[in-house]
N, C-alpha and C. Protein backbone atom coordinates (compact mmCIF):
# COMPACT_ATOMS: atom_id res chain seq x y z
N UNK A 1 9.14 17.54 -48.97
CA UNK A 1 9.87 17.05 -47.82
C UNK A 1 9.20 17.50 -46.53
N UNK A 2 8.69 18.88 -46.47
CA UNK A 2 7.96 19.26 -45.30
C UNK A 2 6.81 18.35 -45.05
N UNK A 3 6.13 17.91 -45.99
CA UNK A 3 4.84 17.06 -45.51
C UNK A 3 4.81 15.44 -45.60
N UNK A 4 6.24 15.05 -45.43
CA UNK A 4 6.80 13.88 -44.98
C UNK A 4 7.30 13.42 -43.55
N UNK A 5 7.95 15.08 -43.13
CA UNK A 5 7.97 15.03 -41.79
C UNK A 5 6.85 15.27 -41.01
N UNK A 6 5.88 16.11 -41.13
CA UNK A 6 4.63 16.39 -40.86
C UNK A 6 3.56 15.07 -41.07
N UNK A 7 3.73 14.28 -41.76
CA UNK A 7 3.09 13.21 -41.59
C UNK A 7 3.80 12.46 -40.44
N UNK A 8 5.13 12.30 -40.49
CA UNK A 8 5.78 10.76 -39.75
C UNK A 8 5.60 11.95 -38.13
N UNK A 9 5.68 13.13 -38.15
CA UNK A 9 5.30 13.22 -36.91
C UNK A 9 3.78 13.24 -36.25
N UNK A 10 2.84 13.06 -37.18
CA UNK A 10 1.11 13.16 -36.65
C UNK A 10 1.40 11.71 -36.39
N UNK A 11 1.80 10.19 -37.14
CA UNK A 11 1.80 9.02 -36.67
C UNK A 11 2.56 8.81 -35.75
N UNK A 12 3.82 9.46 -35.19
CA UNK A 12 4.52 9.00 -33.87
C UNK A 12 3.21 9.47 -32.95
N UNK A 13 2.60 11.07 -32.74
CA UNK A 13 1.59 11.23 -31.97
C UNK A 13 0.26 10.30 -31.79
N UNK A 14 0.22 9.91 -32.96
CA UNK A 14 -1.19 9.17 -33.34
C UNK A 14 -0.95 7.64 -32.37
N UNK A 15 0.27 7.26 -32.81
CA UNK A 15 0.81 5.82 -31.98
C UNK A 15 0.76 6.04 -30.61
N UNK A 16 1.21 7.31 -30.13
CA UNK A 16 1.24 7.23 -28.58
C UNK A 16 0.24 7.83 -27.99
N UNK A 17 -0.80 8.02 -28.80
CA UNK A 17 -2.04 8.05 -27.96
C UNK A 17 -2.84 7.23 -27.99
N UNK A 18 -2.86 5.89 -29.25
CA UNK A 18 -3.49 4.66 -28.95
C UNK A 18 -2.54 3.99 -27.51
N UNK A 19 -1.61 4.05 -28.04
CA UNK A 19 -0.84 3.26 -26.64
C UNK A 19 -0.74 3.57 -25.18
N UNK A 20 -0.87 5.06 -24.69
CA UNK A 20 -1.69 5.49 -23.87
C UNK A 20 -3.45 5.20 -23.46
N UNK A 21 -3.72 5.24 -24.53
CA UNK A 21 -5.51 4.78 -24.30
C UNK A 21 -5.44 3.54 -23.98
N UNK A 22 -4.75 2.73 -25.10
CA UNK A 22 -4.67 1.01 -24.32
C UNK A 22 -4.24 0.49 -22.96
N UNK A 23 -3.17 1.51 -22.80
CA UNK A 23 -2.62 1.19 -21.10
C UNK A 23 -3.41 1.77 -20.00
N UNK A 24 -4.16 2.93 -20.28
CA UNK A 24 -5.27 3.18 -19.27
C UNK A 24 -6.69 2.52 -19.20
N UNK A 25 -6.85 2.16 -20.65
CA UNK A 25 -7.92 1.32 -20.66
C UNK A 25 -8.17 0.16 -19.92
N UNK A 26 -6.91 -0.56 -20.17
CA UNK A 26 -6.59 -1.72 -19.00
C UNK A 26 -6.44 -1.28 -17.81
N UNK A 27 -6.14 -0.12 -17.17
CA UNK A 27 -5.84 -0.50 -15.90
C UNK A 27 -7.21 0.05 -15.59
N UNK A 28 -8.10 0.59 -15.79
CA UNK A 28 -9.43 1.15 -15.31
C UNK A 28 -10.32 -0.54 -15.22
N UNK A 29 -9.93 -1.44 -15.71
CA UNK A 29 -10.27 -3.07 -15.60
C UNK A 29 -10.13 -3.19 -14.29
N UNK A 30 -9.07 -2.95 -13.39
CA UNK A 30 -8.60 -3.14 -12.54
C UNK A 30 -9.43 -2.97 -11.02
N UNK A 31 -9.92 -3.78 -10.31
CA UNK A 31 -10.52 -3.29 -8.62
C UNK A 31 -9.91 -3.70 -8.19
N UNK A 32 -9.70 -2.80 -7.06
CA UNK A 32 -9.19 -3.18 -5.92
C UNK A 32 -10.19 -4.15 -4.79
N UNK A 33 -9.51 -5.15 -3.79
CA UNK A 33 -10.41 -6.42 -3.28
C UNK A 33 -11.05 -5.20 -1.89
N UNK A 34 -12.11 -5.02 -1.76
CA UNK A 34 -13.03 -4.71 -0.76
C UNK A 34 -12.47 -5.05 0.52
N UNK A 35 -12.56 -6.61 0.66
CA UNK A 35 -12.71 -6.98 1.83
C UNK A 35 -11.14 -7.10 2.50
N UNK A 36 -9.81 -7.09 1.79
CA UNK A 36 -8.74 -7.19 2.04
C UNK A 36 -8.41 -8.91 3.15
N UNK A 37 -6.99 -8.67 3.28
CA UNK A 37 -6.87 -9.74 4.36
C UNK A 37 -6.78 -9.15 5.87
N UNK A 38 -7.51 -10.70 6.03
CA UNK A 38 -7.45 -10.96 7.52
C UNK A 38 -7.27 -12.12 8.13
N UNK A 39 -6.58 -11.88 8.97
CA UNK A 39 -6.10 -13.28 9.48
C UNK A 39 -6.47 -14.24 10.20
N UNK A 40 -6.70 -15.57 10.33
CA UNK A 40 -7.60 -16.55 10.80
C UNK A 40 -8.20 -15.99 12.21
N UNK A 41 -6.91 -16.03 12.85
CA UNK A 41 -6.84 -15.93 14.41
C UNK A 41 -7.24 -14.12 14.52
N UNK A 42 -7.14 -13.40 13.76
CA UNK A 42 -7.16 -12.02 14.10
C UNK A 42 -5.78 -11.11 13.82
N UNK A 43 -5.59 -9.67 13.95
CA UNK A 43 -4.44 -9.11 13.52
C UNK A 43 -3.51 -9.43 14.99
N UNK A 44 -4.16 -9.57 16.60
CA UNK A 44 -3.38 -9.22 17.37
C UNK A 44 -4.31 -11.07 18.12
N UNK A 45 -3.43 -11.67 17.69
CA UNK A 45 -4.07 -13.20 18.03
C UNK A 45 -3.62 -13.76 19.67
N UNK A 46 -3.01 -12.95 20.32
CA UNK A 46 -3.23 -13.57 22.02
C UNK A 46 -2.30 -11.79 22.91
N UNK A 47 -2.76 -12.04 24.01
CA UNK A 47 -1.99 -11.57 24.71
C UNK A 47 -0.78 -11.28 24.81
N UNK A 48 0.20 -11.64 24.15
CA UNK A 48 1.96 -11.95 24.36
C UNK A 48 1.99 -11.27 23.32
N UNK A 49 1.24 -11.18 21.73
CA UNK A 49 1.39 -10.15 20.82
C UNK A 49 0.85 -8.70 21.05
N UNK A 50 -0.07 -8.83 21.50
CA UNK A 50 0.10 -7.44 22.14
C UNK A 50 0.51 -6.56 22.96
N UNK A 51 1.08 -7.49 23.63
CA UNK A 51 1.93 -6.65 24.92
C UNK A 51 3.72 -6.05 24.28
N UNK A 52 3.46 -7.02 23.08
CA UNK A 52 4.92 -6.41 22.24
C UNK A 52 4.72 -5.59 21.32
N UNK A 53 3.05 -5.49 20.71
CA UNK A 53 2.93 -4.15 19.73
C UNK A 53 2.65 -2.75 20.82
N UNK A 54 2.41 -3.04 21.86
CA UNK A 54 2.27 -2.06 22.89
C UNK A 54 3.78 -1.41 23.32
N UNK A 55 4.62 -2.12 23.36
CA UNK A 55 6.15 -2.09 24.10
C UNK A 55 6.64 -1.23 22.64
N UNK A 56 6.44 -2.02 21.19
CA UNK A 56 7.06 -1.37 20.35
C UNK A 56 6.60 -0.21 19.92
N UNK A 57 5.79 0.55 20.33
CA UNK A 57 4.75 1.85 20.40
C UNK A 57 4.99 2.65 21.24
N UNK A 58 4.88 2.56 22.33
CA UNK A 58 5.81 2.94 23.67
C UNK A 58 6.74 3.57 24.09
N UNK A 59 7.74 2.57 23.51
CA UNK A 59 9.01 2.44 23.63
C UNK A 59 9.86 4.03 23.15
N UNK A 60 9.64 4.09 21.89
CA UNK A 60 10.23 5.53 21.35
C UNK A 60 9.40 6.56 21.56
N UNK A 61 8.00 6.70 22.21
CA UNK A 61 7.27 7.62 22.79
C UNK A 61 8.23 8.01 24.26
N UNK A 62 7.88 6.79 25.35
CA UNK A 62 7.86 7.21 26.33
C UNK A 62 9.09 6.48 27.12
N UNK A 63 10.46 5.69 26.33
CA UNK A 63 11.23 5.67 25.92
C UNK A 63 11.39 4.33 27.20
N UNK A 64 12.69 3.92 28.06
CA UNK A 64 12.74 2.87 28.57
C UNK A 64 12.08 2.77 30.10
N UNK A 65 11.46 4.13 30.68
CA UNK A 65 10.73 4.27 31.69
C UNK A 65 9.73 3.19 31.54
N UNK A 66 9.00 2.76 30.32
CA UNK A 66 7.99 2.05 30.72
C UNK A 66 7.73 0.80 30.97
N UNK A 67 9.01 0.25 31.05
CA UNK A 67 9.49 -1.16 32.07
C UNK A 67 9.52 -0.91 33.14
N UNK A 68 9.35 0.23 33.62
CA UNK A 68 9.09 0.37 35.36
C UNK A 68 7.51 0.10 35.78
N UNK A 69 6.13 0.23 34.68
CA UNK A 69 5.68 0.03 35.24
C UNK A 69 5.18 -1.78 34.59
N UNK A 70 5.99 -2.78 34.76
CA UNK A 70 5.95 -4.24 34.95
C UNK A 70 5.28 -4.59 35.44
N UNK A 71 4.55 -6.05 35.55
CA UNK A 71 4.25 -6.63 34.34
C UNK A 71 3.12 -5.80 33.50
N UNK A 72 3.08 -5.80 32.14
CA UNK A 72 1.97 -5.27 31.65
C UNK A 72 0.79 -6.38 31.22
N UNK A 73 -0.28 -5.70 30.89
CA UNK A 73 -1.42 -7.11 31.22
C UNK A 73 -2.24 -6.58 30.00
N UNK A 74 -2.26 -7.51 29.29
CA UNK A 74 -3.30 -7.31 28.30
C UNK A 74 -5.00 -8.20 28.09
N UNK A 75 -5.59 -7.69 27.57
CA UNK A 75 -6.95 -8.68 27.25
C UNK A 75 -7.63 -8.21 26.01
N UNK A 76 -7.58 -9.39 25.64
CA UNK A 76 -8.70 -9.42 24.41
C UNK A 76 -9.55 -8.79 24.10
């Protein structure tokens, strides 16, 4: 009886280390894309978007003071 359990427990181990090897095996398949996305126009595509990633940056820094100094002006 001892070397019944001693067997069925080397095959539960034996199973979960093929099944571990198989699931890492596959993911080492796996690259990641180099070049990633980018967007036609660019990440910050005119003036009017950046003057709102600027405001939303800003804003909890240097809090609602920085509507005093209006209009803000951006360039490409």
């Amino acid at each position: 009886m001892i070397k019944k359990i001693n067997l069925k427990n080397r095959l539960t181990k034996s199973t979960l280390v093929i099944i571990l090897g198989l699931l890492f095996g596959s993911f080492s398949q796996l690259k990641p894309s180099v070049e990633g996305y980018k967007p036609k126009d660019g990440f910050v595509p005119n003036d009017i978007t950046a003057i709102k990633i600027a405001e939303a940056i800003w804003l909890p820094i240097y809090g609602v003071e920085i509507y005093n100094n209006k209009p803000f002006k951006a360039k490409l």
